[in-house]
N, C-alpha and C. Protein backbone atom coordinates (compact mmCIF):
# COMPACT_ATOMS: atom_id res chain seq x y z
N UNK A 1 -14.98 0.63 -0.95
CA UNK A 1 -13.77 1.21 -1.52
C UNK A 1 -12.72 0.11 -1.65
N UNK A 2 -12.32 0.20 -2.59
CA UNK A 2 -10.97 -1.22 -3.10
C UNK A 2 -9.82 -0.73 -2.57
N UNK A 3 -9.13 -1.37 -2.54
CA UNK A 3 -7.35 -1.28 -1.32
C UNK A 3 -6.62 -0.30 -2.42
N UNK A 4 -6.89 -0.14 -3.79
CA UNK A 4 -6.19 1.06 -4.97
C UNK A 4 -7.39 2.27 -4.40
N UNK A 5 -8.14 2.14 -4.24
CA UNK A 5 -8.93 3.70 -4.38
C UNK A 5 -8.11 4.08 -2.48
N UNK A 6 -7.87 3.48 -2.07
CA UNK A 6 -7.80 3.53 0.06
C UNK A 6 -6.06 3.67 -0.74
N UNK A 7 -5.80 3.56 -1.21
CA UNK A 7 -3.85 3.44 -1.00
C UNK A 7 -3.95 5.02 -2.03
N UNK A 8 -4.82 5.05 -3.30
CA UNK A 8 -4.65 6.35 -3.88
C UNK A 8 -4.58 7.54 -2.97
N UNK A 9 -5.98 7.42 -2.26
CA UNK A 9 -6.34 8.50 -1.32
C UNK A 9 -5.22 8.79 -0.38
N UNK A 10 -4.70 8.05 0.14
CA UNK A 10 -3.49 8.27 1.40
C UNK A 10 -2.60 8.32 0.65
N UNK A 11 -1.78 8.06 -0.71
CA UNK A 11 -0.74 8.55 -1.16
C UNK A 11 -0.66 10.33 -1.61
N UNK A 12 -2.34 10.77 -2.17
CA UNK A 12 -2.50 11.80 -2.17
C UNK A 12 -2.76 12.86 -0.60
N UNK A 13 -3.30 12.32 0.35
CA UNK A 13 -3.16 12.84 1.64
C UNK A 13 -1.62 13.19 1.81
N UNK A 14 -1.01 12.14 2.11
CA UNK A 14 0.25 12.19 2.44
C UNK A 14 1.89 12.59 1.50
N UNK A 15 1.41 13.25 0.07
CA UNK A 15 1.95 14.00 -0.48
C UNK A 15 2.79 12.66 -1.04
N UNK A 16 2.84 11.74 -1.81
CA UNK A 16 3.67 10.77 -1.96
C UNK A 16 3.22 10.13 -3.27
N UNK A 17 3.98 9.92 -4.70
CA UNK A 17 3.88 8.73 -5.90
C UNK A 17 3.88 7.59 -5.46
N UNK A 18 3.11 6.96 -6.56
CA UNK A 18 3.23 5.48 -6.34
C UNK A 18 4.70 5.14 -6.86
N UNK A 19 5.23 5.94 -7.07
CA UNK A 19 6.91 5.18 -7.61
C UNK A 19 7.80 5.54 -6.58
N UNK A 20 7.25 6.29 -5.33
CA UNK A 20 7.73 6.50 -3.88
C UNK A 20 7.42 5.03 -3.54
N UNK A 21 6.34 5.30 -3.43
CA UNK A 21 5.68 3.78 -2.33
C UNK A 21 6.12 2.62 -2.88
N UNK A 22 6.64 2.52 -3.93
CA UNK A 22 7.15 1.19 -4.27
C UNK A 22 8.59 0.98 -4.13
N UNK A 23 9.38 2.52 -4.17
CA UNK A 23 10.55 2.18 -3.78
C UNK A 23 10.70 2.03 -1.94
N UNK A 24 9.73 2.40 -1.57
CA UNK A 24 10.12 2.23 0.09
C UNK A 24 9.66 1.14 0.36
N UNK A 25 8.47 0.71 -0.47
CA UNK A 25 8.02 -0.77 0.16
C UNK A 25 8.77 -1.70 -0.17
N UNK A 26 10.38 -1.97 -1.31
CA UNK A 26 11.27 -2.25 -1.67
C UNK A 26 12.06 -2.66 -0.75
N UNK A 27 12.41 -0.92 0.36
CA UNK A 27 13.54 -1.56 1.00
C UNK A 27 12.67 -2.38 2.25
N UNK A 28 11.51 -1.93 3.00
CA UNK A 28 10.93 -2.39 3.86
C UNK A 28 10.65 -3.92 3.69
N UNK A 29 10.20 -4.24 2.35
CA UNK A 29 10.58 -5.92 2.33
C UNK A 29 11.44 -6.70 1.99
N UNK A 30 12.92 -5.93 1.86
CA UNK A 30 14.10 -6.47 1.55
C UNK A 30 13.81 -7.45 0.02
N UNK A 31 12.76 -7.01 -0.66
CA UNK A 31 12.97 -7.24 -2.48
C UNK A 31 12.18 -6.26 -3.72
N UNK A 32 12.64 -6.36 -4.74
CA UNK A 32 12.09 -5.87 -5.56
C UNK A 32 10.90 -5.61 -6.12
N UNK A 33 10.55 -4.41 -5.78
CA UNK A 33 9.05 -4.25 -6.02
C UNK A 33 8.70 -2.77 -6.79
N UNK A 34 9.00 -3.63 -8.16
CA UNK A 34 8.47 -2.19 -9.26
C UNK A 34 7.54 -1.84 -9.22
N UNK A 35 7.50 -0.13 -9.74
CA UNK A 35 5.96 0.53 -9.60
C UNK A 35 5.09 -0.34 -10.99
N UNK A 36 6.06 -0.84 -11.97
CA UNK A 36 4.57 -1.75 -12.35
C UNK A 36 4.10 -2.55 -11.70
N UNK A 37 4.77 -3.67 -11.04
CA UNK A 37 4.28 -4.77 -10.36
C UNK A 37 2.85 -4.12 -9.46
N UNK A 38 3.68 -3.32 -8.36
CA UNK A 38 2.79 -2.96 -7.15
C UNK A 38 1.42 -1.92 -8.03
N UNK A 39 1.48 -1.42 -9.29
CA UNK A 39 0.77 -1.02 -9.92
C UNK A 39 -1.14 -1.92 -10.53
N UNK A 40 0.50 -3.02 -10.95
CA UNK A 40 -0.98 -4.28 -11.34
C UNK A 40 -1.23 -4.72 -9.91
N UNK A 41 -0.28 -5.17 -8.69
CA UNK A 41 -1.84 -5.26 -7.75
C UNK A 41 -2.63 -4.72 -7.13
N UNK A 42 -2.66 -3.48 -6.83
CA UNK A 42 -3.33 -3.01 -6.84
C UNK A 42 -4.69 -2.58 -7.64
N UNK A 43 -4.10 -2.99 -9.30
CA UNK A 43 -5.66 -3.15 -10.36
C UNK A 43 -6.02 -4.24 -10.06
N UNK A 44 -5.62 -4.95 -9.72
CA UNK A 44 -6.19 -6.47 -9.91
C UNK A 44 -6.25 -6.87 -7.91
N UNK A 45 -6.55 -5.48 -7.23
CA UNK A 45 -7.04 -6.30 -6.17
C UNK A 45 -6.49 -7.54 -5.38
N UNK A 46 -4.77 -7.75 -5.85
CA UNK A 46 -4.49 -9.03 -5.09
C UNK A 46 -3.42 -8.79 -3.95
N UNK A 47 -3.20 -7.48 -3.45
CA UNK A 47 -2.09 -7.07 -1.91
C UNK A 47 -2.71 -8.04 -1.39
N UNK A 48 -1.47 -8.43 -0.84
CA UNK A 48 -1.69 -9.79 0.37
C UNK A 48 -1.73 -8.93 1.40
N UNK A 49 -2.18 -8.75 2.69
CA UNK A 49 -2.63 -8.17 3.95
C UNK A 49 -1.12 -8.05 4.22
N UNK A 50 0.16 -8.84 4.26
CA UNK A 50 1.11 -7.97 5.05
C UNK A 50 1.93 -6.57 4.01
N UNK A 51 1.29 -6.96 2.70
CA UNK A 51 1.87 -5.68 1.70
C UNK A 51 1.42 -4.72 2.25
N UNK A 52 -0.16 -4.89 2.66
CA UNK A 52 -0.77 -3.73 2.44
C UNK A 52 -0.79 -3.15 3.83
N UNK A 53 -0.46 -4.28 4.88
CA UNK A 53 0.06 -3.70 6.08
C UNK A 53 1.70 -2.16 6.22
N UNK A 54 2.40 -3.47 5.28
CA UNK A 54 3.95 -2.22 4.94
C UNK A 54 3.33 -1.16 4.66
N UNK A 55 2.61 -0.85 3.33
CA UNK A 55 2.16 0.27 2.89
C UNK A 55 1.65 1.22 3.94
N UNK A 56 0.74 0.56 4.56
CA UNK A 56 0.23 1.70 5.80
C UNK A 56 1.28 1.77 6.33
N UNK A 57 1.84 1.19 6.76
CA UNK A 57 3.45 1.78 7.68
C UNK A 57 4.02 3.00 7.31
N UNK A 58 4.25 2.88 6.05
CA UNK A 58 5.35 3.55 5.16
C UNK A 58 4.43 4.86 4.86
N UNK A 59 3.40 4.71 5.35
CA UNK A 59 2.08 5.99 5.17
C UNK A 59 2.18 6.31 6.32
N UNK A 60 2.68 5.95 7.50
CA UNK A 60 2.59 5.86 8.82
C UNK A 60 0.76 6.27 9.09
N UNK A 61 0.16 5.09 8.79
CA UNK A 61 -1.50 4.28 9.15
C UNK A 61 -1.13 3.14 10.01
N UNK A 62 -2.25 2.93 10.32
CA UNK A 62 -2.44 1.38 10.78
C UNK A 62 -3.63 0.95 10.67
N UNK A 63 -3.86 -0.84 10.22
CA UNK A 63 -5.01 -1.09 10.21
C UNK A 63 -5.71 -1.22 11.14
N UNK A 64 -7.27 -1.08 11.43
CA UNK A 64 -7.77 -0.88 12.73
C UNK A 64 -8.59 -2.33 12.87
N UNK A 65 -8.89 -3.38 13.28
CA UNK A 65 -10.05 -4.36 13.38
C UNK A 65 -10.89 -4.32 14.42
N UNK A 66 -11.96 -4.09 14.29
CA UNK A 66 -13.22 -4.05 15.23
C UNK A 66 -14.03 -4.81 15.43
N UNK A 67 -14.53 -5.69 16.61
CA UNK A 67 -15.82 -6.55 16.43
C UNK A 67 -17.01 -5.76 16.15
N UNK A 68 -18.17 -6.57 15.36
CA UNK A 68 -19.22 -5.65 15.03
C UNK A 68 -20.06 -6.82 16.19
N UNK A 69 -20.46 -5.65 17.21
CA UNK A 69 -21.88 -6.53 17.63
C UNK A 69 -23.17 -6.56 17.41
């Protein structure tokens, strides 16, 4: 599953637009972040890990990391 199909799903879980999530991930990183911008990265697969960290925040998620043994 790609970080747009995992951010769709929890914006629809959690009752929320992507023109929500871009205005909160706005103020949470103190800059401008239009729902086109955050739109194309999400098509194009390029959230840097602390975007997509905010995002789960602002979803109130967290990412989980596990060793595989």
């Amino acid at each position: 599953m790609t970080s747009k199909e995992r951010v769709k799903m929890l914006l629809v879980k959690e009752n929320m637009t992507l023109k929500e999530l871009a205005f909160n991930l706005s103020k949470k990183m103190n800059k401008e972040i239009s729902l086109q911008n955050l739109s194309k990265k999400l098509s194009r697969n390029s959230l840097k890990l602390q975007e997509f960290e905010y995002i789960l925040e602002i979803l109130n998620y967290r990412l989980y990391i596990e060793k595989i043994d």
